[in-house]
Protein backbone atom coordinates (compact mmCIF):
# COMPACT_ATOMS: atom_id res chain seq x y z
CA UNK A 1 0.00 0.00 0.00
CA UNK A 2 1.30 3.38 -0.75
CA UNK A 3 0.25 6.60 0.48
CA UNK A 4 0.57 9.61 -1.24
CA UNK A 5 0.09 13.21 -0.13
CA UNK A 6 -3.66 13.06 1.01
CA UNK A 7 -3.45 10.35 2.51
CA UNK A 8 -0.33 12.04 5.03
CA UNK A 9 -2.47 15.15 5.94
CA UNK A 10 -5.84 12.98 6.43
CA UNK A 11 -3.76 11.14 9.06
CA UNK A 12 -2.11 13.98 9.94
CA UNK A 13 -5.59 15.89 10.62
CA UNK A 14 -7.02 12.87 12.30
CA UNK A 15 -3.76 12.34 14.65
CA UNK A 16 -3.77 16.19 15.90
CA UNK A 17 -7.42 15.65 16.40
CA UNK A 18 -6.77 12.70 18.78
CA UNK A 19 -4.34 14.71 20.54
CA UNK A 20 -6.76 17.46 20.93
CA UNK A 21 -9.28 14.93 22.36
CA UNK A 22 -6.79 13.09 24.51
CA UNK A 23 -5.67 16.46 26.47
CA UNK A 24 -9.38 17.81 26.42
CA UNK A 25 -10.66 14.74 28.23
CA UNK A 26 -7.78 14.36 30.70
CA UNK A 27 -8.01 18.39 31.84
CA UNK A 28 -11.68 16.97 32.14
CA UNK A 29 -10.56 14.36 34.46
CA UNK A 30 -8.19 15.99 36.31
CA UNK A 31 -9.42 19.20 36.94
CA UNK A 32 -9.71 20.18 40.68
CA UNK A 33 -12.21 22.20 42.48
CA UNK A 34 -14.65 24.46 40.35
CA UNK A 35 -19.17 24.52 39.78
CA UNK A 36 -18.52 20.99 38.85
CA UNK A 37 -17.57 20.17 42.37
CA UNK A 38 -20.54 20.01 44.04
CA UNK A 39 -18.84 21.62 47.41
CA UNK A 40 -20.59 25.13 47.00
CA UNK A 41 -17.20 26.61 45.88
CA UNK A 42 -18.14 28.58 42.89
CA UNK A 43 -19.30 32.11 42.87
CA UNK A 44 -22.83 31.32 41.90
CA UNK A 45 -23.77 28.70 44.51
CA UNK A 46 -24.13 31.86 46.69
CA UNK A 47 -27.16 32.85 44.60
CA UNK A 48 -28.37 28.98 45.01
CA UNK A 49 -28.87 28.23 48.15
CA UNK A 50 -32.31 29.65 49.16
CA UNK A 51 -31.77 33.01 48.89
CA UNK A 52 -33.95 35.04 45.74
CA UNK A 53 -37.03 34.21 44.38
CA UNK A 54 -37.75 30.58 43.17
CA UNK A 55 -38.22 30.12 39.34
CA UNK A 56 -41.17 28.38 40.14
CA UNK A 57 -43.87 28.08 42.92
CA UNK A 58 -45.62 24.87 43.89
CA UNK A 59 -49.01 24.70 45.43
CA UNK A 60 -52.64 25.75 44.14
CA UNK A 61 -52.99 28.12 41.60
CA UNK A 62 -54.62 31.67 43.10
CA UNK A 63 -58.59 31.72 43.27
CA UNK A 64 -59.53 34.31 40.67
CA UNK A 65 -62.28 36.87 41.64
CA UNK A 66 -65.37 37.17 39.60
């Protein structure tokens, strides 16, 4: 089998692509601390934790008048 110039750059393509994938998934893995956590640690669990007005409000709807 031979391979000519396409078929270099298709692997080439396809072999950066892996590499991209490879150090993508392992910052993924390995990544420390952050909303992901679960721990409260991130700015916006402040805004989560009973504090504001709920998005939505459970119970009966109101009695309309009339």
């Amino acid at each position: 089998m031979t391979f000519d110039w396409q078929d270099l750059s298709a692997l080439a393509v396809v072999a950066v692509a892996v590499v991209y994938l490879a150090r993508l998934g392992l910052a993924a893995v390995s990544s420390r601390g952050g909303c992901g956590s679960g721990c409260g640690s991130c700015p916006s669990a402040a805004s989560t934790h009973g504090k504001g007005e709920p998005l939505v409000r459970i119970g009966p709807p109101p009695q309309r008048k009339g």
